[in-house]
N, C-alpha and C. Protein backbone atom coordinates (compact mmCIF):
# COMPACT_ATOMS: atom_id res chain seq x y z
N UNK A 1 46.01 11.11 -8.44
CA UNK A 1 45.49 10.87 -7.11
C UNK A 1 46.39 9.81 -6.45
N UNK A 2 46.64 10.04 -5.26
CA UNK A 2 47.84 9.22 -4.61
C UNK A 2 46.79 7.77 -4.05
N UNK A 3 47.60 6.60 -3.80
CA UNK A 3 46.73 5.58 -4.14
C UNK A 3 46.00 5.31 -2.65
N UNK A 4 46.54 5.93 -1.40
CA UNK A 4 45.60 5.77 -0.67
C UNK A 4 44.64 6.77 -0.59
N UNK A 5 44.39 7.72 -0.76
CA UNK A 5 43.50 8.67 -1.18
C UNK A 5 42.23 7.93 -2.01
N UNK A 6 42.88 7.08 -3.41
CA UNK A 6 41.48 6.48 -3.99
C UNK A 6 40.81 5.10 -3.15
N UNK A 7 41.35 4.66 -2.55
CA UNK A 7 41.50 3.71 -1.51
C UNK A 7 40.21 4.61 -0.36
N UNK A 8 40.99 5.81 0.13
CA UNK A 8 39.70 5.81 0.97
C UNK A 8 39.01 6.49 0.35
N UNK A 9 38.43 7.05 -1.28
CA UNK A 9 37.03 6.97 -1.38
C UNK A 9 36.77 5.99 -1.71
N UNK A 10 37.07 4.97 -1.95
CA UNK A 10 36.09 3.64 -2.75
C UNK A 10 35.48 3.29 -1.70
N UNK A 11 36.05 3.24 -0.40
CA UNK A 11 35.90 2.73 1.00
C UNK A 11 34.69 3.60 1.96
N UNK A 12 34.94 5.23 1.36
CA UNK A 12 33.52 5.62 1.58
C UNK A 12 32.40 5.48 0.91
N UNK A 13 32.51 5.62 -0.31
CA UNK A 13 31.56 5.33 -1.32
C UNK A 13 30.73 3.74 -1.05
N UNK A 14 31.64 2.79 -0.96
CA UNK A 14 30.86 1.34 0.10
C UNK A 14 30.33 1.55 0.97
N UNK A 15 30.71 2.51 1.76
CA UNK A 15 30.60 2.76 2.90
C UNK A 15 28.65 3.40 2.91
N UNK A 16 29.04 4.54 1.83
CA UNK A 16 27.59 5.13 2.22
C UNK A 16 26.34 4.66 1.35
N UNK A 17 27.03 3.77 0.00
CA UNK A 17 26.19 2.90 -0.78
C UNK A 17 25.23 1.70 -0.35
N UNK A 18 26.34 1.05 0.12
CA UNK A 18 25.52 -0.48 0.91
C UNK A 18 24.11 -0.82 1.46
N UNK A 19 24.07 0.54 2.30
CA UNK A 19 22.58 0.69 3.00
C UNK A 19 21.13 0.57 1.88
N UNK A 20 21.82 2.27 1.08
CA UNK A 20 20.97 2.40 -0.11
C UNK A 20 20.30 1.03 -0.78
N UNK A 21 21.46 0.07 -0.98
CA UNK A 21 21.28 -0.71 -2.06
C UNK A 21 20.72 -2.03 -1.35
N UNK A 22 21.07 -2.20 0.05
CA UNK A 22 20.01 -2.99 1.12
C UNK A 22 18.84 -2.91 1.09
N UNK A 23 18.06 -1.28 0.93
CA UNK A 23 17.20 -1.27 1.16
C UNK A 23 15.93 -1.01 -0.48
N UNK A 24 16.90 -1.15 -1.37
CA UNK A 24 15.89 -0.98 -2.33
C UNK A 24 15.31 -2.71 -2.64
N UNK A 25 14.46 -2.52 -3.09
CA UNK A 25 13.86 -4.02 -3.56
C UNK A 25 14.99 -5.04 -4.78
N UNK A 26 13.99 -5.81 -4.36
CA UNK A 26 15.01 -6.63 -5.84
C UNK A 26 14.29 -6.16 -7.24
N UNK A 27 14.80 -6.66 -7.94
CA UNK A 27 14.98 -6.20 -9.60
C UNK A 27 13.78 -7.34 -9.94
N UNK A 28 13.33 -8.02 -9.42
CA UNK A 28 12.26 -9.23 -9.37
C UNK A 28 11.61 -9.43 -8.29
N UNK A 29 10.67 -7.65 -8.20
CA UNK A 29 9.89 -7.94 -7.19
C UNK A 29 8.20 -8.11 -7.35
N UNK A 30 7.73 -8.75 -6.72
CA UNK A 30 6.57 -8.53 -7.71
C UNK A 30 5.35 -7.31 -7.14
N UNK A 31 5.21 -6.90 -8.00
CA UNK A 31 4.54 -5.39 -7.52
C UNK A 31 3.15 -5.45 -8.34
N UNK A 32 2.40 -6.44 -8.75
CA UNK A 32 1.07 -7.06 -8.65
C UNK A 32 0.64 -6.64 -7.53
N UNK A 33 0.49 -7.00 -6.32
CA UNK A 33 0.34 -7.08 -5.11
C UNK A 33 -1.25 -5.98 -5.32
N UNK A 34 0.03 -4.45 -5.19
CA UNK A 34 0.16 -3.27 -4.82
C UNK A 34 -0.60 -2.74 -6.15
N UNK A 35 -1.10 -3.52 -7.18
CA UNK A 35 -1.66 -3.05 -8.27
C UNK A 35 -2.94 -3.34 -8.28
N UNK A 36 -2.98 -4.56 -7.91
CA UNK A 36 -4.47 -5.20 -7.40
C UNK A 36 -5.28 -4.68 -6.19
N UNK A 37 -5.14 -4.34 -5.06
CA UNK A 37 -5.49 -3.61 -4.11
C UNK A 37 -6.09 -1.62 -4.31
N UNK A 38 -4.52 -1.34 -5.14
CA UNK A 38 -5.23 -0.20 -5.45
C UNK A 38 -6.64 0.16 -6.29
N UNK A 39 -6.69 -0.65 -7.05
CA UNK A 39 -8.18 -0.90 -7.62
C UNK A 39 -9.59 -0.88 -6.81
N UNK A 40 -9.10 -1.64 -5.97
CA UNK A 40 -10.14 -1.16 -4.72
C UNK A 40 -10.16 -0.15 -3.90
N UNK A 41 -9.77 0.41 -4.25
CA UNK A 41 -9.64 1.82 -3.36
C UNK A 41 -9.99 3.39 -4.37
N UNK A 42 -10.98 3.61 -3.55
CA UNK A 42 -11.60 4.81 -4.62
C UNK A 42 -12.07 6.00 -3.69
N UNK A 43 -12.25 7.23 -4.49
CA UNK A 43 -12.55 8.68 -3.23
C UNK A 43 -13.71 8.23 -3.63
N UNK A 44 -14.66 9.27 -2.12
CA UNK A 44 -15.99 9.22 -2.23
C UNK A 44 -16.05 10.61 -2.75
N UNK A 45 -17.11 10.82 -3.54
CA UNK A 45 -18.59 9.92 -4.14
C UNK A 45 -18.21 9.38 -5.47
N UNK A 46 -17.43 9.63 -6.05
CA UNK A 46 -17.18 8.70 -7.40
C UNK A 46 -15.83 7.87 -7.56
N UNK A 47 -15.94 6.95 -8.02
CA UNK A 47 -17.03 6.07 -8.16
C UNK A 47 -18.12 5.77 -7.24
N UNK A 48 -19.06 6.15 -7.25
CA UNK A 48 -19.77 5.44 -6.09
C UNK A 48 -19.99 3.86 -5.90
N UNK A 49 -20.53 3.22 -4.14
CA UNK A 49 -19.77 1.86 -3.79
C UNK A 49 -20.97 1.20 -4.70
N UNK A 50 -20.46 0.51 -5.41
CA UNK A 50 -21.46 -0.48 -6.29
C UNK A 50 -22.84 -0.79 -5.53
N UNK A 51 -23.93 -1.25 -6.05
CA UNK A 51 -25.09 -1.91 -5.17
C UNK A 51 -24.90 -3.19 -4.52
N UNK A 52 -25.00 -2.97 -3.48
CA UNK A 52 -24.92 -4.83 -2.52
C UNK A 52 -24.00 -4.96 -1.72
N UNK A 53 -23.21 -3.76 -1.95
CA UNK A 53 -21.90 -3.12 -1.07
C UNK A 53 -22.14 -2.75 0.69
N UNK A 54 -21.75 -3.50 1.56
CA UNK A 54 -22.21 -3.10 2.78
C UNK A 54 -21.31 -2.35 3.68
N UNK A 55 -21.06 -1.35 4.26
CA UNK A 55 -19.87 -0.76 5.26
C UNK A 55 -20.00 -2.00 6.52
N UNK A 56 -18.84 -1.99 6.53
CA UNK A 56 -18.53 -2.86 8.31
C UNK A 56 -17.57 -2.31 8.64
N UNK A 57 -16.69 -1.53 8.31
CA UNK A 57 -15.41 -0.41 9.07
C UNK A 57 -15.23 0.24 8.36
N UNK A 58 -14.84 1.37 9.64
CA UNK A 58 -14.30 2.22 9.38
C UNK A 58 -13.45 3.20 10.08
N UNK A 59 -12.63 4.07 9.42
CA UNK A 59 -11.36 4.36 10.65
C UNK A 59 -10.14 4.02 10.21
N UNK A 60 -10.19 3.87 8.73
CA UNK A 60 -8.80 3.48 8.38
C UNK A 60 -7.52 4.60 8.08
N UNK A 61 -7.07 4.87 8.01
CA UNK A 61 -5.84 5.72 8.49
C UNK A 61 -5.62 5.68 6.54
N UNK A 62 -5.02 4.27 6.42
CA UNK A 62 -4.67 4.56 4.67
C UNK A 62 -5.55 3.18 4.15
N UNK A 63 -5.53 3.59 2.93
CA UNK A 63 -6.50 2.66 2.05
C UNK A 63 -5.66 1.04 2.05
N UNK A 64 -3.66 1.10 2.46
CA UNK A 64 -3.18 -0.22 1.92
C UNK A 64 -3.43 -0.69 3.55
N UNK A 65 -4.34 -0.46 4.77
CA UNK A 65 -4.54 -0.86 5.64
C UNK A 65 -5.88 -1.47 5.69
N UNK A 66 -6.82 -0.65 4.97
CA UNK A 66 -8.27 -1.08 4.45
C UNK A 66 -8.10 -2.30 3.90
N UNK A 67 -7.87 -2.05 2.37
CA UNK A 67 -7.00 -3.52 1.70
C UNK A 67 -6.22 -4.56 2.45
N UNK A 68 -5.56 -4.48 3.19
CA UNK A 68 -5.11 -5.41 4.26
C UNK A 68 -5.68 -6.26 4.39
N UNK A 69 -7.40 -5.62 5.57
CA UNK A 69 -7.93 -6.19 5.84
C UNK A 69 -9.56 -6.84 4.24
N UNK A 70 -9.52 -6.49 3.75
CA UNK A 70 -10.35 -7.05 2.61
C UNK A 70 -9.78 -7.96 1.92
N UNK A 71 -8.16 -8.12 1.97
CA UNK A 71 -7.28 -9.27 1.72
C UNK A 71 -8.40 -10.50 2.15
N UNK A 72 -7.55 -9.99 3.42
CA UNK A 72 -7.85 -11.15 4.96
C UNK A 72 -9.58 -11.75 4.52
N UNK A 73 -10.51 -11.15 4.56
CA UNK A 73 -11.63 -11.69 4.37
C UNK A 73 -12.04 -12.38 3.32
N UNK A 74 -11.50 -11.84 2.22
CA UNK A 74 -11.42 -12.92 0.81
C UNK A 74 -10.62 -14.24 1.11
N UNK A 75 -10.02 -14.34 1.82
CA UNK A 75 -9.04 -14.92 1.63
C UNK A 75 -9.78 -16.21 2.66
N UNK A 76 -10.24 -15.82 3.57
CA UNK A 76 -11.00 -16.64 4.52
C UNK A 76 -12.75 -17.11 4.38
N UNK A 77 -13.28 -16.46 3.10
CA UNK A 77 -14.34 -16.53 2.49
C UNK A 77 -15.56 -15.68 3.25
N UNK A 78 -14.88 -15.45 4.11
CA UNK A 78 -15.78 -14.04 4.72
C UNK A 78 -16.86 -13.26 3.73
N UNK A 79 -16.02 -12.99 2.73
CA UNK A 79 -16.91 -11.77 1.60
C UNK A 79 -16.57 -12.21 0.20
N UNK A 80 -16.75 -11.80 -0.40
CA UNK A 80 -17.07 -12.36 -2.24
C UNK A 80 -16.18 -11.18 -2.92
N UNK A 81 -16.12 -9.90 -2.36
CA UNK A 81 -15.43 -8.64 -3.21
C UNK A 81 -15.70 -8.14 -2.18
N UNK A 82 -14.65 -6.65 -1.85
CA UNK A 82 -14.40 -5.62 -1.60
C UNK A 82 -14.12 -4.16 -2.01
N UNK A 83 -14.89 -3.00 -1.48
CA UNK A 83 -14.01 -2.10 -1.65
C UNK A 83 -13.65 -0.99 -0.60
N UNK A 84 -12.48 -0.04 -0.47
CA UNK A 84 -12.43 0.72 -0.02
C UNK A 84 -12.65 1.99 -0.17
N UNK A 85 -13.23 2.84 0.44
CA UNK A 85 -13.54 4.32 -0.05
C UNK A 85 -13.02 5.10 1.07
N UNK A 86 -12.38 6.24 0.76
CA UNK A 86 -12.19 7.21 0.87
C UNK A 86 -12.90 8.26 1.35
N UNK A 87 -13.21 8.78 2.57
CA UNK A 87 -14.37 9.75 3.00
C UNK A 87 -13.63 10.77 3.65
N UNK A 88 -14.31 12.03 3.47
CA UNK A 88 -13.51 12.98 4.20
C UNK A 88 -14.48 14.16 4.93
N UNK A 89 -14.50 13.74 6.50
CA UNK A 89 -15.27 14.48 7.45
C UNK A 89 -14.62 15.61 7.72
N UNK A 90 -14.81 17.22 7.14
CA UNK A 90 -13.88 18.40 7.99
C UNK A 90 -12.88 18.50 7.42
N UNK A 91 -12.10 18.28 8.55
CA UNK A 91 -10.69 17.72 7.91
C UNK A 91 -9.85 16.99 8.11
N UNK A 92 -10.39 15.94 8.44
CA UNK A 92 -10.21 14.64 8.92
C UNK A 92 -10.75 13.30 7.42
N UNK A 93 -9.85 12.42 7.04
CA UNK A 93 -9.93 11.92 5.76
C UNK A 93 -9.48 10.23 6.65
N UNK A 94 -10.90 9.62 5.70
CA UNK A 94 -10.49 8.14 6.80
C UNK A 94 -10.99 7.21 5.09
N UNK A 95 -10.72 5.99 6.14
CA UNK A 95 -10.78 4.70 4.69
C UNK A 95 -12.21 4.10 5.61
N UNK A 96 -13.24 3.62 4.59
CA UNK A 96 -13.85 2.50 4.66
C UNK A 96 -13.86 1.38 4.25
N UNK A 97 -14.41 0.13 4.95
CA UNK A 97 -14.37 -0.72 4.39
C UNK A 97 -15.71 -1.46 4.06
N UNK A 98 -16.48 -1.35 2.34
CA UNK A 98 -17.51 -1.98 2.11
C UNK A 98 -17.44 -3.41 1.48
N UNK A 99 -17.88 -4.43 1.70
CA UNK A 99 -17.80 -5.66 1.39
C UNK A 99 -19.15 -5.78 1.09
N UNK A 100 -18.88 -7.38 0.02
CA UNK A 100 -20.13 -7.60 -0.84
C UNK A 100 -20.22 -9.22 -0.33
N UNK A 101 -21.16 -9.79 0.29
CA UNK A 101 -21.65 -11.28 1.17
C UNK A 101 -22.38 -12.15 0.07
């Protein structure tokens, strides 16, 4: 291979790598987060929402938006535990959000 030839693939290969490798996470990310949340999030009817469990929204699009907000309220002492469920009207599929006071 003649040497500017390997020259311009290394130069594409940077070229179309860089982004890729921008956009993946680090090698030390912590993905707890995303492990803890999913736990709260369950289809309806089973598990069904524990007893003492109250709905206050609903309309959630995805469950890590539900969780979002059940973050937010723990976090501000709003509620004691959360969960999200999963309901599906037709064919239309939404998140709730039940919290425990």
């Amino acid at each position: 291979m003649r040497p500017h030839a390997l020259k311009r693939l290394v130069l594409t290969a940077v070229t179309v790598l860089a982004p890729v490798a921008a956009l993946s996470p680090p090698a030390h990310a912590d993905t707890a987060g995303a492990a803890a949340s999913s736990d709260k999030c369950t289809m309806w009817p089973w598990p069904p929402v524990p007893p003492g469990f109250q709905k206050i929204a609903d309309g959630y699009f995805t469950c890590e938006s539900c969780s979002h907000d059940g973050e937010y309220g723990l976090a501000r002492g709003s509620w004691t535990d959360y969960r999200c469920v999963t309901h599906q009207a037709g064919m239309e599929v939404f998140d709730a959000l039940y919290v425990l006071r």
